[in-house]
PDB file of N, CA and C in Angstrom:
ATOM      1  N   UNK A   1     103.372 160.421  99.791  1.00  0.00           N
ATOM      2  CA  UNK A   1     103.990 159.883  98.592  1.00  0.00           C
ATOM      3  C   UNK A   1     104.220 161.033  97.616  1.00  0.00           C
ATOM      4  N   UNK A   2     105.264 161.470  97.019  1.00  0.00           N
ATOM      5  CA  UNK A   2     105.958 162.184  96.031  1.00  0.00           C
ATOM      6  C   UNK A   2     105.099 161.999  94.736  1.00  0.00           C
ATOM      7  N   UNK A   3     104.161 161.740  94.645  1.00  0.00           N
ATOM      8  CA  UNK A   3     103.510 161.907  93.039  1.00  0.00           C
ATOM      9  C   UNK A   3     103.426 163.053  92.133  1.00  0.00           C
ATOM     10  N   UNK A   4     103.545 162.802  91.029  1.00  0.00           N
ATOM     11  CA  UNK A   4     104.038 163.890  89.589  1.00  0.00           C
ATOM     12  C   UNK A   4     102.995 163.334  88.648  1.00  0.00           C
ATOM     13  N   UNK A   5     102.563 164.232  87.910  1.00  0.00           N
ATOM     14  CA  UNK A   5     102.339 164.166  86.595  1.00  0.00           C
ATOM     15  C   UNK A   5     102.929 164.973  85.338  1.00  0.00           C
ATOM     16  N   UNK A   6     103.601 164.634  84.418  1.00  0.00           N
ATOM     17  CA  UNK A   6     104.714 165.051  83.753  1.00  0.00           C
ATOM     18  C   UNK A   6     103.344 165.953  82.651  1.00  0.00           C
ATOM     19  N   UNK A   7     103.056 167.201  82.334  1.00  0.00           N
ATOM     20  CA  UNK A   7     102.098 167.530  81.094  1.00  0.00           C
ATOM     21  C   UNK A   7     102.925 167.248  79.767  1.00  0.00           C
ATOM     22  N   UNK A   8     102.198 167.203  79.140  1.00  0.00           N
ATOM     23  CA  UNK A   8     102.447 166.470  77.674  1.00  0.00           C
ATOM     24  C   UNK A   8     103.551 167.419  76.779  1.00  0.00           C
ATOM     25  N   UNK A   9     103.753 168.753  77.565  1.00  0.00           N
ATOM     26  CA  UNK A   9     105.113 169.531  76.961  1.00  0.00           C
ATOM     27  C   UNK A   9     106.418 170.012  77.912  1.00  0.00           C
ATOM     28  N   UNK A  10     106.314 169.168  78.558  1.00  0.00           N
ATOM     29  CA  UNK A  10     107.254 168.729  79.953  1.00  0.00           C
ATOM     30  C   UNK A  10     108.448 168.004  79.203  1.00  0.00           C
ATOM     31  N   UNK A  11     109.703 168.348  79.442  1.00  0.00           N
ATOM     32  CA  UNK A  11     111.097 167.730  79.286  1.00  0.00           C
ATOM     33  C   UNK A  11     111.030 166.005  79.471  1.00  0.00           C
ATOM     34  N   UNK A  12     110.467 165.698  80.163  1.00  0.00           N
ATOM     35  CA  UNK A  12     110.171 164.519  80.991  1.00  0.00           C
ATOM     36  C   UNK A  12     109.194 163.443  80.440  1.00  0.00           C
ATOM     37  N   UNK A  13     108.066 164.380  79.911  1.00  0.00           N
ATOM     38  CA  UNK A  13     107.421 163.260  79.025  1.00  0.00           C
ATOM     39  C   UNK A  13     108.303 163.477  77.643  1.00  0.00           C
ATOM     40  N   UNK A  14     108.955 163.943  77.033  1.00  0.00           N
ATOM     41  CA  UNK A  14     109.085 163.858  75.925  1.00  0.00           C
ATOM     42  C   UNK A  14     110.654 163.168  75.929  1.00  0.00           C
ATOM     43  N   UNK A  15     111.050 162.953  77.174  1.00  0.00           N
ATOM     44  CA  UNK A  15     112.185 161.960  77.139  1.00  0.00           C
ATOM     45  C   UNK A  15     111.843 160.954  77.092  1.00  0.00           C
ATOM     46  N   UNK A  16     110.355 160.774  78.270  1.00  0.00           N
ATOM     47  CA  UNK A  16     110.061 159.152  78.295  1.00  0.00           C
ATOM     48  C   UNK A  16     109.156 158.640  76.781  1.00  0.00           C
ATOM     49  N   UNK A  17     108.683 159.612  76.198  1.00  0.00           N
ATOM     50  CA  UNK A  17     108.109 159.477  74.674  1.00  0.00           C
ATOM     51  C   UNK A  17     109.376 159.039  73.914  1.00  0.00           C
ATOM     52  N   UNK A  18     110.503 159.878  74.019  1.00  0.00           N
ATOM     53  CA  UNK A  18     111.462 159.211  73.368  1.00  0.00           C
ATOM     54  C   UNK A  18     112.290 157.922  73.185  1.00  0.00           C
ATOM     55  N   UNK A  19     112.259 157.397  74.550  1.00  0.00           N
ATOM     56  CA  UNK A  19     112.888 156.515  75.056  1.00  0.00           C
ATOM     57  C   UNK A  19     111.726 155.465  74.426  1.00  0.00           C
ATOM     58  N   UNK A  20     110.670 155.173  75.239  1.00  0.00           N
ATOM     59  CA  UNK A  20     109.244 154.234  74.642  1.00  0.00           C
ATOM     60  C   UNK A  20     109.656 154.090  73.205  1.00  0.00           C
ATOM     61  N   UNK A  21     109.503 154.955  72.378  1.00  0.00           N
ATOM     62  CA  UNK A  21     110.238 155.288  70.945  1.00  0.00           C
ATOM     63  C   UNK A  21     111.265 154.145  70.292  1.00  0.00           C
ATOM     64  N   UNK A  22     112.473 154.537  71.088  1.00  0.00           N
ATOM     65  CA  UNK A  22     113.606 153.853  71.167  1.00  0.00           C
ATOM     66  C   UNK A  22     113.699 152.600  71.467  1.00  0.00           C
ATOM     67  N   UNK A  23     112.427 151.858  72.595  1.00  0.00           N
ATOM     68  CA  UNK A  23     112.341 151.002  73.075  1.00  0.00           C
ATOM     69  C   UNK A  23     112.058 149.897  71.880  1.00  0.00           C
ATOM     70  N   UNK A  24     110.620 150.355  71.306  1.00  0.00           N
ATOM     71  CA  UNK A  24     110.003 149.799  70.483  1.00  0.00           C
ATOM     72  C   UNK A  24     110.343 149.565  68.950  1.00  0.00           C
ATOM     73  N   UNK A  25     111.320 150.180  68.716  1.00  0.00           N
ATOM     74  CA  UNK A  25     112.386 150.305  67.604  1.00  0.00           C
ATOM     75  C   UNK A  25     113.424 149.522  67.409  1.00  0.00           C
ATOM     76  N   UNK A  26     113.522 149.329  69.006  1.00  0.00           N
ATOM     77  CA  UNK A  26     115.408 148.306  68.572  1.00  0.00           C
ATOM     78  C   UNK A  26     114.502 146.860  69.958  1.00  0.00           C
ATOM     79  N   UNK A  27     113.329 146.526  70.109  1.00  0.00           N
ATOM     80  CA  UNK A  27     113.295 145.895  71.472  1.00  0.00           C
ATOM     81  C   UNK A  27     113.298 144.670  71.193  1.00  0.00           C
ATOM     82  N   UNK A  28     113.623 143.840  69.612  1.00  0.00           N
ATOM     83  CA  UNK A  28     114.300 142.125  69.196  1.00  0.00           C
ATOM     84  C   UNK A  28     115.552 142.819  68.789  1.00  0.00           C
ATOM     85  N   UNK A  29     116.352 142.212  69.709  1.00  0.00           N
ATOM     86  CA  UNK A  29     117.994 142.130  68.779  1.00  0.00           C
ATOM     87  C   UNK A  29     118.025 141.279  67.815  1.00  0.00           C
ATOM     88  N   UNK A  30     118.894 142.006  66.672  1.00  0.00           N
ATOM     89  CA  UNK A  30     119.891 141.469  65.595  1.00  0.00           C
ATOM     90  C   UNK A  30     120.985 141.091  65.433  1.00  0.00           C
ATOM     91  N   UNK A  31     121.146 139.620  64.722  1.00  0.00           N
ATOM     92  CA  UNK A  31     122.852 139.503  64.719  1.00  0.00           C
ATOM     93  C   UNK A  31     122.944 140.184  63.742  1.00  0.00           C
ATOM     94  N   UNK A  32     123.230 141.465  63.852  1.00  0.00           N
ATOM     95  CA  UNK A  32     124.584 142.147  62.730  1.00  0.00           C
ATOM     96  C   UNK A  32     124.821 143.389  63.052  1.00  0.00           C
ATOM     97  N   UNK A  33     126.142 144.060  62.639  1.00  0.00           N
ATOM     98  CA  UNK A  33     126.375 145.065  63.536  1.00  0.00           C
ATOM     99  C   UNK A  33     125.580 146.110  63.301  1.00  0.00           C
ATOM    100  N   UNK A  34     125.317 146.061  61.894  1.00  0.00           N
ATOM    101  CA  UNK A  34     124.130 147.627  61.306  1.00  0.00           C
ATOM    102  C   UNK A  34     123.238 148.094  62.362  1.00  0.00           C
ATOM    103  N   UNK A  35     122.710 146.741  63.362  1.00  0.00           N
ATOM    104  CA  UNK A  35     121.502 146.695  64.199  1.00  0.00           C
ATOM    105  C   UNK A  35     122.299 147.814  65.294  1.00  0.00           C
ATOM    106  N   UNK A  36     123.454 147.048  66.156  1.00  0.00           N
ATOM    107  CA  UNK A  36     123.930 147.247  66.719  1.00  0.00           C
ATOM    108  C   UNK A  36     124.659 148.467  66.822  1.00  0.00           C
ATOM    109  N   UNK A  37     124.989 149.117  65.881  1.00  0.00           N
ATOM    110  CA  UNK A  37     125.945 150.397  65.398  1.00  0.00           C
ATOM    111  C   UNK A  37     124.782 151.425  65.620  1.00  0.00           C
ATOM    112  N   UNK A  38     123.336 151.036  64.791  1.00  0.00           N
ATOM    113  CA  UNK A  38     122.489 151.616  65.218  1.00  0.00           C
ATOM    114  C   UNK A  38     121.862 152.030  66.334  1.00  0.00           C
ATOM    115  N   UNK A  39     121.709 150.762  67.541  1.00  0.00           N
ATOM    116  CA  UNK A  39     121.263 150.774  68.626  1.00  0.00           C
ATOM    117  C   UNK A  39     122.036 151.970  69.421  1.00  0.00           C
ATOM    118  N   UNK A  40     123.494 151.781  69.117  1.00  0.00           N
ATOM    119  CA  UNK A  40     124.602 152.362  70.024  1.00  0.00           C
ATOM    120  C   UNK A  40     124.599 154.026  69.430  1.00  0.00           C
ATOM    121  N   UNK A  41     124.552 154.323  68.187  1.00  0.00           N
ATOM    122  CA  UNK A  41     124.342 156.133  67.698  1.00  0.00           C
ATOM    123  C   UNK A  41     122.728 156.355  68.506  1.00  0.00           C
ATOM    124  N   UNK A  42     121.957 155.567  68.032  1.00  0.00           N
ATOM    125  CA  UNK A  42     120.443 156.488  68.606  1.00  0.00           C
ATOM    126  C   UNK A  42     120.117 156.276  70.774  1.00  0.00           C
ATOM    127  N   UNK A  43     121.324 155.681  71.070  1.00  0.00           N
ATOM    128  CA  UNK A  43     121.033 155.646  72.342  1.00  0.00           C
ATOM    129  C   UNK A  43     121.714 156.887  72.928  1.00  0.00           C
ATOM    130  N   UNK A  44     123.191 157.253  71.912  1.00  0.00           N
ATOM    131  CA  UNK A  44     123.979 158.288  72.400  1.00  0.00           C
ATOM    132  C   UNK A  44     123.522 159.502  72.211  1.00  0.00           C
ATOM    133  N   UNK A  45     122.354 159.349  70.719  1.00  0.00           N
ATOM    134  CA  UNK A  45     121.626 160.909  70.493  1.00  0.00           C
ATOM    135  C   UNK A  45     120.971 161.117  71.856  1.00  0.00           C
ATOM    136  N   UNK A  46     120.015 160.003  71.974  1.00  0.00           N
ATOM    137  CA  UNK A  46     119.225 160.504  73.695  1.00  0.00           C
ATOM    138  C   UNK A  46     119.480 160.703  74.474  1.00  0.00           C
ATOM    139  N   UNK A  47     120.585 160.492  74.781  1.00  0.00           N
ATOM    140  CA  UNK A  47     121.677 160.731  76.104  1.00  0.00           C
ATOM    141  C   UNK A  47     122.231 162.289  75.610  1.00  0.00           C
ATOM    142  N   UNK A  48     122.934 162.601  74.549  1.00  0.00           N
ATOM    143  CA  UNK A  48     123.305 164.144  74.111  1.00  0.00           C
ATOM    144  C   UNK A  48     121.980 164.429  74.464  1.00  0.00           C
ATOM    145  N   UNK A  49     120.804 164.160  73.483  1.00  0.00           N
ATOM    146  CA  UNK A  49     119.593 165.148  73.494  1.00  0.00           C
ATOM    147  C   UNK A  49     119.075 165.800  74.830  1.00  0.00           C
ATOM    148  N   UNK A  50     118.922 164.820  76.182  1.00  0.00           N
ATOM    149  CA  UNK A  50     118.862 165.077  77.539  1.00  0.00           C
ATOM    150  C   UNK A  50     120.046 165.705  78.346  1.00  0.00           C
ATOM    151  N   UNK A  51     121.052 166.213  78.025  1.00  0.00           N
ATOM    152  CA  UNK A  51     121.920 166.628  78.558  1.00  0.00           C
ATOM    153  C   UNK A  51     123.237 165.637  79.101  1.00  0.00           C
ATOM    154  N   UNK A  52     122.743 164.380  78.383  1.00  0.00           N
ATOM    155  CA  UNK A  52     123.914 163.513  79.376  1.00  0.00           C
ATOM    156  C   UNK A  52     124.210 163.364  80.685  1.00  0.00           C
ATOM    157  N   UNK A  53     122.615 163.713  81.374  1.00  0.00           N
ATOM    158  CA  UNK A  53     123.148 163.317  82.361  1.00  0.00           C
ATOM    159  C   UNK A  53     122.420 161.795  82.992  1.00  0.00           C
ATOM    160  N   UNK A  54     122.824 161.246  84.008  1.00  0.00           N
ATOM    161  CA  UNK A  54     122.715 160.158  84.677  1.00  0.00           C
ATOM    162  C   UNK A  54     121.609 159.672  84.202  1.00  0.00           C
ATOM    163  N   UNK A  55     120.319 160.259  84.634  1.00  0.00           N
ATOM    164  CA  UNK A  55     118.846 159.091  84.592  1.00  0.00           C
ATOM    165  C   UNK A  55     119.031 158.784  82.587  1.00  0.00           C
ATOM    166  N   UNK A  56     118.835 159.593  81.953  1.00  0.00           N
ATOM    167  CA  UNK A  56     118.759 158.855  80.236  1.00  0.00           C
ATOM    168  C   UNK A  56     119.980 158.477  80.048  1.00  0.00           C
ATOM    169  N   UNK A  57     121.082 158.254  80.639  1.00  0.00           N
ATOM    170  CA  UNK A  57     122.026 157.342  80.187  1.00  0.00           C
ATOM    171  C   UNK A  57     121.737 155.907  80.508  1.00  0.00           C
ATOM    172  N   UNK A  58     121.340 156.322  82.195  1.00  0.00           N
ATOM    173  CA  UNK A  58     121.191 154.308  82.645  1.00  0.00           C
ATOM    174  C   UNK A  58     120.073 153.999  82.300  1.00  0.00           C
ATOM    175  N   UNK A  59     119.180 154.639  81.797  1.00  0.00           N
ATOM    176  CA  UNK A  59     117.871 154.333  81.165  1.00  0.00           C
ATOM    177  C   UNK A  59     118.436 153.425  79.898  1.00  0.00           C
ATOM    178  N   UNK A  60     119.094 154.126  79.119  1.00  0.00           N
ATOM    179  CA  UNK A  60     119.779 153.236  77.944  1.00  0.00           C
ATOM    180  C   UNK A  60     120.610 152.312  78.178  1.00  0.00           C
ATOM    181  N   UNK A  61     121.285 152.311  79.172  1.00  0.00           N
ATOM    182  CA  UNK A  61     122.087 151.271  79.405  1.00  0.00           C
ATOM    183  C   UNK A  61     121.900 149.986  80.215  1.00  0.00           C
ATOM    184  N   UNK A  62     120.521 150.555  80.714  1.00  0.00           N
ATOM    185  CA  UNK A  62     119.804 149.040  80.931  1.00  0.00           C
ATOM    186  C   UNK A  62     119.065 148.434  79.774  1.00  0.00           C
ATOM    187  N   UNK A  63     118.577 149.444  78.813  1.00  0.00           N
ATOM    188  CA  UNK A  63     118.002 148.456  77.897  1.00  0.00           C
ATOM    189  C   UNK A  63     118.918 147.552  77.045  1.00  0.00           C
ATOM    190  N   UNK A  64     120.047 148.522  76.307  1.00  0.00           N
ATOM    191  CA  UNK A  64     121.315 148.118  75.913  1.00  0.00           C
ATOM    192  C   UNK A  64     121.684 146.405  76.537  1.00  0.00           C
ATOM    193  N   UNK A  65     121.886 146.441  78.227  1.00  0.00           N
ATOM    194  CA  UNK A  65     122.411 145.402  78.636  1.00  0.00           C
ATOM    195  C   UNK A  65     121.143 143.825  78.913  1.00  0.00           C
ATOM    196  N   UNK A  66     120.058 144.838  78.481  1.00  0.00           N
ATOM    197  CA  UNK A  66     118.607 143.635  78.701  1.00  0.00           C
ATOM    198  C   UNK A  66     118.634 142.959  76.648  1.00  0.00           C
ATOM    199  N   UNK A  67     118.837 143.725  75.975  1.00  0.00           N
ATOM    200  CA  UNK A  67     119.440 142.937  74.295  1.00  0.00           C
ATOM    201  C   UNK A  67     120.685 142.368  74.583  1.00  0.00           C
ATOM    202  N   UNK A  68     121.782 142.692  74.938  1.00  0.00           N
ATOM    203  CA  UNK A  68     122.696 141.635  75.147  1.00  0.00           C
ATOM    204  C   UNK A  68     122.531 140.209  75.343  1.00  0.00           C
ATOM    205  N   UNK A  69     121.897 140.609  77.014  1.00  0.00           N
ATOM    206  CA  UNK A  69     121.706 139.452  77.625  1.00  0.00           C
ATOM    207  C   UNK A  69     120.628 138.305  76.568  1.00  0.00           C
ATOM    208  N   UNK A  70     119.944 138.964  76.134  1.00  0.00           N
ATOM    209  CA  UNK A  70     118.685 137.940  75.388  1.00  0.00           C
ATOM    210  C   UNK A  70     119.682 137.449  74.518  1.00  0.00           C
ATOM    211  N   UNK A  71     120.532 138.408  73.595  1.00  0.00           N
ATOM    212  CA  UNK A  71     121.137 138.018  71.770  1.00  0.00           C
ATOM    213  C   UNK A  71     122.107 137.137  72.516  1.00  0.00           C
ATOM    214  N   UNK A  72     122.628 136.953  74.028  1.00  0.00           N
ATOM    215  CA  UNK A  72     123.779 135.963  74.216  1.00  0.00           C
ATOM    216  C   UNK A  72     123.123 135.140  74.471  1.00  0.00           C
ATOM    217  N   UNK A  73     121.949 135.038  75.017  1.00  0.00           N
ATOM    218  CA  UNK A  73     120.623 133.596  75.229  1.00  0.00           C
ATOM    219  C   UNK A  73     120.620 132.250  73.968  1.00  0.00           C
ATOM    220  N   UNK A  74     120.015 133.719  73.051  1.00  0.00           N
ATOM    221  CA  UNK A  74     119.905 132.749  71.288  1.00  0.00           C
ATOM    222  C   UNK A  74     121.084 132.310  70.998  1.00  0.00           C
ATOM    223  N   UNK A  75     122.302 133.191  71.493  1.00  0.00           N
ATOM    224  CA  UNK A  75     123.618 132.232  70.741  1.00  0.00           C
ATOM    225  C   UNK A  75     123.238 131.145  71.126  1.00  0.00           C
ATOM    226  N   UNK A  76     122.786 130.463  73.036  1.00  0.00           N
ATOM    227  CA  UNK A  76     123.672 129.546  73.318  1.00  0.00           C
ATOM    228  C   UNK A  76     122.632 128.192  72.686  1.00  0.00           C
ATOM    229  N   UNK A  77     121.749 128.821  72.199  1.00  0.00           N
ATOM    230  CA  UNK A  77     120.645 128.390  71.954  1.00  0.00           C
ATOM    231  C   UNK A  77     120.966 127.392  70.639  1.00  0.00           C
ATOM    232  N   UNK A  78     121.626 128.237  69.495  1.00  0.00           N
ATOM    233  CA  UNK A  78     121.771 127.796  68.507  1.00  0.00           C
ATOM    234  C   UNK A  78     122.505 126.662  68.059  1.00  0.00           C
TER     235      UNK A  78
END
């Protein structure tokens, strides 16, 4: 088995520190766009900040599409 441990000044933990970060910051959606405008600049900083490439983009873009899915839940809710 491929096992890693990332040390605490590793690229890697301090993406996944960031992301956790990010998680816990935006992880109840808001109806309004401020939320949303927000969600969408601090997901694109982490994606610039990591180089843009693949893993911290779909990292964000699954969380991105896991608030959707919930904030289209409560619409149908309402």
């Amino acid at each position: 088995m491929g096992s890693v441990t990332f040390g605490k000044t590793s690229p890697e933990w301090q993406m996944f520190r960031d992301f956790w970060n990010y998680c816990q910051k935006y992880w109840t959606p808001e109806e309004n766009d401020e939320y949303w405008d927000e969600l969408i600049n601090a997901g694109d900083a982490f994606c610039k900040k990591y180089g843009n490439s693949i893993f911290p983009r779909k990292l964000i873009m699954a969380f991105i599409e896991k608030l959707e899915e919930e904030s289209k839940r409560r619409m149908k809710t309402q």
